[in-house]
PDB file of N, CA and C in Angstrom:
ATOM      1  N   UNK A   1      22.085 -11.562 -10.870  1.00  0.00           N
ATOM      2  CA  UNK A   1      22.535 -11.316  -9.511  1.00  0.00           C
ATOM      3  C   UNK A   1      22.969 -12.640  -8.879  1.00  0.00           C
ATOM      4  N   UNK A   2      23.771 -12.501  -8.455  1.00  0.00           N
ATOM      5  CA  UNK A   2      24.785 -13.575  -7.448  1.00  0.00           C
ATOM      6  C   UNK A   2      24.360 -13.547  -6.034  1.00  0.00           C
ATOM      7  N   UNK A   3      24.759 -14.853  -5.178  1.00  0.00           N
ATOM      8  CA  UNK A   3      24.367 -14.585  -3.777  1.00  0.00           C
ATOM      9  C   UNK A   3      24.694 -13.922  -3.097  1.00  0.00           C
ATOM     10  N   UNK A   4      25.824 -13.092  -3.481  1.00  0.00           N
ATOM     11  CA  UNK A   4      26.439 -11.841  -2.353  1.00  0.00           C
ATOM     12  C   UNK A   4      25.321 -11.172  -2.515  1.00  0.00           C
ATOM     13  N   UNK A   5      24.626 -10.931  -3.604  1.00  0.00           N
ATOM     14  CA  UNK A   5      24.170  -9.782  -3.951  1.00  0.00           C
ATOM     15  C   UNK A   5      22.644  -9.677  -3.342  1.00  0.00           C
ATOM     16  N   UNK A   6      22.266 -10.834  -3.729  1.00  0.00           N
ATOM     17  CA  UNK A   6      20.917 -10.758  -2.849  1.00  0.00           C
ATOM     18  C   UNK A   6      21.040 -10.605  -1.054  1.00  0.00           C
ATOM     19  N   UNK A   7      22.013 -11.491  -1.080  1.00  0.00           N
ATOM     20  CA  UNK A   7      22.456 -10.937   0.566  1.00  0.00           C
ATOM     21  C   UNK A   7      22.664  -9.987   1.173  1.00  0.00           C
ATOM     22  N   UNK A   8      23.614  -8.987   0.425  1.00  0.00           N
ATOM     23  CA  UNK A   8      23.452  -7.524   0.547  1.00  0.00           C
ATOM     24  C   UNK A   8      22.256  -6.824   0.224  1.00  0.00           C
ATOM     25  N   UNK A   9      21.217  -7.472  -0.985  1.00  0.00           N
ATOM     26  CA  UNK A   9      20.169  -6.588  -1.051  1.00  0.00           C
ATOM     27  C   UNK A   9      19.139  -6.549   0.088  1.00  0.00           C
ATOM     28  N   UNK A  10      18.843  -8.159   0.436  1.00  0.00           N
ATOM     29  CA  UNK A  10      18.268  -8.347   1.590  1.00  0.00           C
ATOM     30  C   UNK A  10      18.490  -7.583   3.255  1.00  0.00           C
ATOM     31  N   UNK A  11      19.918  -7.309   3.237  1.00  0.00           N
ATOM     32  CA  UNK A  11      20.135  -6.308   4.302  1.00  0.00           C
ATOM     33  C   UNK A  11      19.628  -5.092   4.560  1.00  0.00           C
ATOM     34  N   UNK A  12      20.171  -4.860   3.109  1.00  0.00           N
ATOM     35  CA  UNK A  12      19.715  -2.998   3.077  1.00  0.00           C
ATOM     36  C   UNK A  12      18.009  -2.888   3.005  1.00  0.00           C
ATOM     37  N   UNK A  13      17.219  -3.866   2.404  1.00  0.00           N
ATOM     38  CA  UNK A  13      16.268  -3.336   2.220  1.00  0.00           C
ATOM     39  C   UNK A  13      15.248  -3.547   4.046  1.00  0.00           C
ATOM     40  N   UNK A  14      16.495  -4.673   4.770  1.00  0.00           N
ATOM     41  CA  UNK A  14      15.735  -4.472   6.418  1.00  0.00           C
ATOM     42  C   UNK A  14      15.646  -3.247   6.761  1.00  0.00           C
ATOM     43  N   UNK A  15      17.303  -2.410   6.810  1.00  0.00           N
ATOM     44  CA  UNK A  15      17.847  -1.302   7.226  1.00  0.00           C
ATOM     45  C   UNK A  15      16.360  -0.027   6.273  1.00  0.00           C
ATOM     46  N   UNK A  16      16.395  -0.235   5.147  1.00  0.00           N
ATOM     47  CA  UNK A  16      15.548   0.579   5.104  1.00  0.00           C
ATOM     48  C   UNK A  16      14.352   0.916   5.584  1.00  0.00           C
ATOM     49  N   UNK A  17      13.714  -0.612   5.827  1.00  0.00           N
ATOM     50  CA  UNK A  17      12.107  -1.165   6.283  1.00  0.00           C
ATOM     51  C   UNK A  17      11.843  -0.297   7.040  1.00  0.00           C
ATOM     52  N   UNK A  18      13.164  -0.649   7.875  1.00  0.00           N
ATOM     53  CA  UNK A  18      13.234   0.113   9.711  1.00  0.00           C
ATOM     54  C   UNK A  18      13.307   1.626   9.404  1.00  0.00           C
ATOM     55  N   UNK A  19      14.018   2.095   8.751  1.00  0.00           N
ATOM     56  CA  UNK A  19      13.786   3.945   8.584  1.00  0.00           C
ATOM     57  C   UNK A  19      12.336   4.171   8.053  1.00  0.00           C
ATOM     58  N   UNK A  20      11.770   3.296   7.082  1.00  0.00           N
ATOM     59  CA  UNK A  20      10.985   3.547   6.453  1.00  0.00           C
ATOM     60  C   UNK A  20       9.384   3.571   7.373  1.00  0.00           C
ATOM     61  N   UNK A  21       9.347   2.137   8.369  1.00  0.00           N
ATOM     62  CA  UNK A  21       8.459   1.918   9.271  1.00  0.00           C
ATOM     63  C   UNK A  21       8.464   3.278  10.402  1.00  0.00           C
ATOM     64  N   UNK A  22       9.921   3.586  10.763  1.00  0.00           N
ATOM     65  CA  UNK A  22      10.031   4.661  11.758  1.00  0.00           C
ATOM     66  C   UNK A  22       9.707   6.222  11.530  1.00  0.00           C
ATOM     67  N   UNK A  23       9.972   6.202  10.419  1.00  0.00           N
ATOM     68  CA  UNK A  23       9.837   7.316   9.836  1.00  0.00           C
ATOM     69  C   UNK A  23       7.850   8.061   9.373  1.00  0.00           C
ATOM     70  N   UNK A  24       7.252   6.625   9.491  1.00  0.00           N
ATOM     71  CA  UNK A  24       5.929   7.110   9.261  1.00  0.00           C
ATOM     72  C   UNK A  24       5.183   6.732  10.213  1.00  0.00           C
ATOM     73  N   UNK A  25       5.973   6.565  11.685  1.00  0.00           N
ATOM     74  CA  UNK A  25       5.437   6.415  13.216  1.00  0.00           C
ATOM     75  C   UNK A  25       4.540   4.823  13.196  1.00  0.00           C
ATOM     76  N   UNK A  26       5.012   4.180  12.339  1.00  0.00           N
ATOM     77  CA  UNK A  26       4.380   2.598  13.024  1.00  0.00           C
ATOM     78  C   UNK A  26       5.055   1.894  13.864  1.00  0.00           C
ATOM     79  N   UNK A  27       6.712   2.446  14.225  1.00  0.00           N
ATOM     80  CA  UNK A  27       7.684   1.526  14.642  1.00  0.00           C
ATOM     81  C   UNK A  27       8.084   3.067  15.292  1.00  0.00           C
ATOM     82  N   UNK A  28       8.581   2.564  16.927  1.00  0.00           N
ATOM     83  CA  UNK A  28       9.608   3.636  17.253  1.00  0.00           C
ATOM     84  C   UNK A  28      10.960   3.296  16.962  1.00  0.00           C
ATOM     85  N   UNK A  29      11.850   4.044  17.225  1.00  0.00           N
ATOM     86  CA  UNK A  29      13.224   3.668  17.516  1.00  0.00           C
ATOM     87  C   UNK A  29      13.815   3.228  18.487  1.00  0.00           C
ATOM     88  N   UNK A  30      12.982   3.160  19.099  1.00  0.00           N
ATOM     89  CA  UNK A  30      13.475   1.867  21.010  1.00  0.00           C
ATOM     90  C   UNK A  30      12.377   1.039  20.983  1.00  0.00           C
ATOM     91  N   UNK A  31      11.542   0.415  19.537  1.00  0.00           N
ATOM     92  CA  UNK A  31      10.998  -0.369  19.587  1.00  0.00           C
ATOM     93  C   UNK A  31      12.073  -2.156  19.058  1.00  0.00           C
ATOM     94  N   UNK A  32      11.755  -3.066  19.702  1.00  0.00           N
ATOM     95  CA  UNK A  32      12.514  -4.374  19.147  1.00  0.00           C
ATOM     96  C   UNK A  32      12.550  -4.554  17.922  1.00  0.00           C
ATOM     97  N   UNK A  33      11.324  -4.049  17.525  1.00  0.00           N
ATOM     98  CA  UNK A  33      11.157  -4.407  15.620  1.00  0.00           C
ATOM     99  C   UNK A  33      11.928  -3.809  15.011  1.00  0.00           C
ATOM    100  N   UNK A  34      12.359  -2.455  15.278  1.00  0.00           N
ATOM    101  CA  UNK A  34      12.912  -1.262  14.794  1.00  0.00           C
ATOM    102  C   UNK A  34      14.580  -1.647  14.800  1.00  0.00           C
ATOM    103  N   UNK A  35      14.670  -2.414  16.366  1.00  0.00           N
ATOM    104  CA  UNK A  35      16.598  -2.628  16.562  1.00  0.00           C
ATOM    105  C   UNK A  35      16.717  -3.972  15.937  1.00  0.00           C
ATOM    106  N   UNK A  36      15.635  -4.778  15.908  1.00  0.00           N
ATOM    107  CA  UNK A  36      15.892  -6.257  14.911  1.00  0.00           C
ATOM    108  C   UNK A  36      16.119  -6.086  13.184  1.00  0.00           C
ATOM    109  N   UNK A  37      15.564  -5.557  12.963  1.00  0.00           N
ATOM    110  CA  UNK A  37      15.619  -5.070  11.383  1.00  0.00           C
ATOM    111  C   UNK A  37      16.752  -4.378  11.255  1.00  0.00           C
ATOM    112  N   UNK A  38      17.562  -2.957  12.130  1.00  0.00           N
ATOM    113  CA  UNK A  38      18.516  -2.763  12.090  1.00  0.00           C
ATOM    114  C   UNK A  38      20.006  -3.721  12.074  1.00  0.00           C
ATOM    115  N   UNK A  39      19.615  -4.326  13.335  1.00  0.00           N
ATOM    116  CA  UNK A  39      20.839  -5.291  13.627  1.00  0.00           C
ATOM    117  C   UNK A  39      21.156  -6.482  12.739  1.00  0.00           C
ATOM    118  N   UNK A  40      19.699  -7.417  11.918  1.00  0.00           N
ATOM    119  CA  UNK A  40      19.574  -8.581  11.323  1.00  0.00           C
ATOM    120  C   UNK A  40      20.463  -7.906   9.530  1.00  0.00           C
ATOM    121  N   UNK A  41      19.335  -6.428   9.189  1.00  0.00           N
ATOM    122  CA  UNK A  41      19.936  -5.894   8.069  1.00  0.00           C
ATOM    123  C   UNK A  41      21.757  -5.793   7.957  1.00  0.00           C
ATOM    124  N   UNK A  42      21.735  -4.797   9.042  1.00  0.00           N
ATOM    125  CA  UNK A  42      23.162  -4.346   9.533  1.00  0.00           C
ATOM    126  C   UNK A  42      24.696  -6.151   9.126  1.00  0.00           C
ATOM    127  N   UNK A  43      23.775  -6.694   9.778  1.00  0.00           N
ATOM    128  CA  UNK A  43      24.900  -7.938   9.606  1.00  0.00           C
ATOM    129  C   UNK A  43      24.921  -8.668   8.682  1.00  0.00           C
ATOM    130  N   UNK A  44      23.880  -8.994   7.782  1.00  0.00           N
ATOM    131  CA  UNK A  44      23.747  -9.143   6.314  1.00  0.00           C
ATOM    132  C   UNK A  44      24.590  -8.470   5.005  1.00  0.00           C
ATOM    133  N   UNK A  45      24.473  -7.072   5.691  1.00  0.00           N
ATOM    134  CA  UNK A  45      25.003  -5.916   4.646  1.00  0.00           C
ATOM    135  C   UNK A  45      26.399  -6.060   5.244  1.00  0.00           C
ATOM    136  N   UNK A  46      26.351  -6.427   5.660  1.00  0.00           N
ATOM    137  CA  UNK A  46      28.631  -6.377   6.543  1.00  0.00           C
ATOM    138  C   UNK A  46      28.806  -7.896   5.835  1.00  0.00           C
ATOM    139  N   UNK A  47      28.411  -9.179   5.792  1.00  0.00           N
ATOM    140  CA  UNK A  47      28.661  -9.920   5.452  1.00  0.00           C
ATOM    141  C   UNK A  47      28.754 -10.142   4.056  1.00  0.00           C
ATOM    142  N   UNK A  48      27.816  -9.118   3.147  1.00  0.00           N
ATOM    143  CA  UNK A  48      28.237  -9.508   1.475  1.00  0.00           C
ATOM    144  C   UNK A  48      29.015  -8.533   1.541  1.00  0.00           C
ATOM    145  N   UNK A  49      29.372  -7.592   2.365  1.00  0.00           N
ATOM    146  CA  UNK A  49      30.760  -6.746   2.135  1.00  0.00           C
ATOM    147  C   UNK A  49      31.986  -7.706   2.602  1.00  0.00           C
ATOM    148  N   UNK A  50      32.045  -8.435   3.137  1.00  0.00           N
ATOM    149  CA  UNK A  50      32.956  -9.508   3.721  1.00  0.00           C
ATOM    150  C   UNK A  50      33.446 -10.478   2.337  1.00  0.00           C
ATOM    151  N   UNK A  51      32.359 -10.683   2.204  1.00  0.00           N
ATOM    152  CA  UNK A  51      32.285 -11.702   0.827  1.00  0.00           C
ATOM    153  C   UNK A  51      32.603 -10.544  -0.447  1.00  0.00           C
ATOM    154  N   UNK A  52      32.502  -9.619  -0.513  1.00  0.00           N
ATOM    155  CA  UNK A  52      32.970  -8.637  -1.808  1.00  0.00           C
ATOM    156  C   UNK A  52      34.539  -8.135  -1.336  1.00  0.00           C
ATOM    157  N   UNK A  53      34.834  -7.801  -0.353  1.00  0.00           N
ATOM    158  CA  UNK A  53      36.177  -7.732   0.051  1.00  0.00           C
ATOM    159  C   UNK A  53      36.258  -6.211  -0.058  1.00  0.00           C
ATOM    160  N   UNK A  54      35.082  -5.662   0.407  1.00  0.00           N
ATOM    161  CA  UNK A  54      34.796  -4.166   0.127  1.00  0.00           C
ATOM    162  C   UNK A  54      35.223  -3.449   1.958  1.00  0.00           C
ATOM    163  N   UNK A  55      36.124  -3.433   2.138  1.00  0.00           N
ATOM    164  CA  UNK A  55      36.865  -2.701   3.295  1.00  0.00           C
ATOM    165  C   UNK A  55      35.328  -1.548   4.212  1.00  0.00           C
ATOM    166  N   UNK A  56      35.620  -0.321   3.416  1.00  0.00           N
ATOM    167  CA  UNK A  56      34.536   0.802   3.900  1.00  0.00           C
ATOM    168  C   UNK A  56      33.489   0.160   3.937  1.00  0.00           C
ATOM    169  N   UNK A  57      32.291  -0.515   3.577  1.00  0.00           N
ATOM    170  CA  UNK A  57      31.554  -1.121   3.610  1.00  0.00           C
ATOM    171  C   UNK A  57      31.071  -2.116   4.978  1.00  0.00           C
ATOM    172  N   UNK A  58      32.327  -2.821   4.968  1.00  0.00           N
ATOM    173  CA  UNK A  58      32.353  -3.765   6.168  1.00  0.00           C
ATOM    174  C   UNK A  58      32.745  -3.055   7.685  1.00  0.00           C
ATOM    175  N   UNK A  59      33.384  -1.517   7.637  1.00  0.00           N
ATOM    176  CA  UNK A  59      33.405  -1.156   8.910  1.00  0.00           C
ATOM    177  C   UNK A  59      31.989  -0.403   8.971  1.00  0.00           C
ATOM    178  N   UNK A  60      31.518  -0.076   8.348  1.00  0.00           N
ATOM    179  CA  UNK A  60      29.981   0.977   8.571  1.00  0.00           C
ATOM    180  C   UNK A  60      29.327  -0.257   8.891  1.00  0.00           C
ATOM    181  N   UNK A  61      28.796  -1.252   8.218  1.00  0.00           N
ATOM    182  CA  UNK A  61      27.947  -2.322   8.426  1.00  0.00           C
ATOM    183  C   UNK A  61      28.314  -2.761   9.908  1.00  0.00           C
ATOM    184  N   UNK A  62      29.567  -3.150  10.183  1.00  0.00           N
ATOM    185  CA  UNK A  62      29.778  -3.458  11.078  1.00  0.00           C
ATOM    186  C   UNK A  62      29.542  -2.981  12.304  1.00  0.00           C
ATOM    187  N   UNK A  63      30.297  -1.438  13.060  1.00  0.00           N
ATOM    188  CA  UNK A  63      29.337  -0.887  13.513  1.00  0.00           C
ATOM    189  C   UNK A  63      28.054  -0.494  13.696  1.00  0.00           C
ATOM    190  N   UNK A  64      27.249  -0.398  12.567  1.00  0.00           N
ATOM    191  CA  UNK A  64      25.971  -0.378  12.463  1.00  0.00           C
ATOM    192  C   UNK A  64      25.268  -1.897  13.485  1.00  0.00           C
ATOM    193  N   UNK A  65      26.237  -2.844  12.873  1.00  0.00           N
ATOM    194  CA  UNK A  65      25.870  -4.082  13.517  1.00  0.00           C
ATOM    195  C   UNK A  65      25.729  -4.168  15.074  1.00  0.00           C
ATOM    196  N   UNK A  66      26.545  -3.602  15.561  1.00  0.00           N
ATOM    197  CA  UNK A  66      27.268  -3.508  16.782  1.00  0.00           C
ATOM    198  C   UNK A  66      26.534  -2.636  17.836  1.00  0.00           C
ATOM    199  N   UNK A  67      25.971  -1.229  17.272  1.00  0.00           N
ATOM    200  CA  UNK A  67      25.650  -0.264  17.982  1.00  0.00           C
ATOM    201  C   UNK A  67      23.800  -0.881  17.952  1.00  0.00           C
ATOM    202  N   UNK A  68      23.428  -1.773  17.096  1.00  0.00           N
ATOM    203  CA  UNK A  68      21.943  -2.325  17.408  1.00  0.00           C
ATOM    204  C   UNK A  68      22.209  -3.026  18.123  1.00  0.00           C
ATOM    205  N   UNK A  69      23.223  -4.268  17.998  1.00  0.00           N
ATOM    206  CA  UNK A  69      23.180  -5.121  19.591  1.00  0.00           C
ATOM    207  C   UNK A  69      23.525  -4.817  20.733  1.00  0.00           C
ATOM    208  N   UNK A  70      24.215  -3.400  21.146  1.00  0.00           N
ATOM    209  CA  UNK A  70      23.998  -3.079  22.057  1.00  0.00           C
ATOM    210  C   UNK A  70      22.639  -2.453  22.684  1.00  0.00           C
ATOM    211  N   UNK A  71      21.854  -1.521  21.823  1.00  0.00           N
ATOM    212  CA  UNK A  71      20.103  -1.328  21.866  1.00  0.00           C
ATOM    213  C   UNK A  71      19.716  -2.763  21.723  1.00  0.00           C
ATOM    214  N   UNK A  72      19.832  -3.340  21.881  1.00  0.00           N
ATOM    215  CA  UNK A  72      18.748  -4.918  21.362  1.00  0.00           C
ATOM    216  C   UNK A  72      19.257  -5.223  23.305  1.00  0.00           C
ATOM    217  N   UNK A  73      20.364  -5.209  23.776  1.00  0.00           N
ATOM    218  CA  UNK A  73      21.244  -6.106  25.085  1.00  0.00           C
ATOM    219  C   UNK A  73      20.047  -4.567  26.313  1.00  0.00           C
ATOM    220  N   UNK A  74      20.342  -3.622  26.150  1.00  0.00           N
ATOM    221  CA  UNK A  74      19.530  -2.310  26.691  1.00  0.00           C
ATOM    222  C   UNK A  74      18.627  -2.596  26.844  1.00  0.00           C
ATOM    223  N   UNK A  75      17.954  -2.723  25.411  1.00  0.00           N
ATOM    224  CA  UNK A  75      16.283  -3.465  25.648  1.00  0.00           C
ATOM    225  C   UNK A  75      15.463  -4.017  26.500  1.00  0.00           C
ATOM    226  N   UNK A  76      16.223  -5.153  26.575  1.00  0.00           N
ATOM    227  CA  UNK A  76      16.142  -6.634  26.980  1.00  0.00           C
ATOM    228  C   UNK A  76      16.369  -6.521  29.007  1.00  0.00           C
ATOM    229  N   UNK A  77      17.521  -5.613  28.834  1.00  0.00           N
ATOM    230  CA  UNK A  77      18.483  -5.301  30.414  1.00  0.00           C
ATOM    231  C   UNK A  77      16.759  -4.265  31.144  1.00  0.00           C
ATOM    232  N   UNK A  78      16.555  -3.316  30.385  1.00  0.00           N
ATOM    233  CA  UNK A  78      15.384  -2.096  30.996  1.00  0.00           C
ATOM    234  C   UNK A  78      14.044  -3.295  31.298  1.00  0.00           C
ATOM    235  N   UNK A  79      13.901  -4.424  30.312  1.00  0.00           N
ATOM    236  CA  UNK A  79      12.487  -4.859  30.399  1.00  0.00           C
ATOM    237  C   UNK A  79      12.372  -5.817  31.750  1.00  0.00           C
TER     238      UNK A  79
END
């Protein structure tokens, strides 16, 4: 494995953490931990798609990226 690759693996496996943590009620989904792991994964996984030159990849990641920093800016704006 190459550094794209761990880079991308490292993303996805945030993105999963966060379904995985949420999913068995230790983490909500309007919790910070929950939109940091999304957003940190999210931009990781868009960036070895950047670096692979993988088109579909880089707009899902990307949005994905996008729609946590706006929950992360919400967050922050409600507290």
């Amino acid at each position: 494995m190459n550094l794209v690759d761990w880079i991308g693996f490292a993303g996805v496996f945030q993105i999963l953490l966060a379904y995985i943590l949420n999913v068995s009620k230790m983490i909500t989904n309007e919790s910070p931990a929950f939109i940091l792991l999304n957003l940190i994964g999210a931009a990781m996984a868009c960036l070895a798609s950047v670096l692979m030159d993988y088109l579909p990849f880089i707009i899902l990641e990307a949005v994905w990226a996008f729609v946590s920093l706006i929950a992360l800016i919400k967050y922050f704006r409600l507290k």
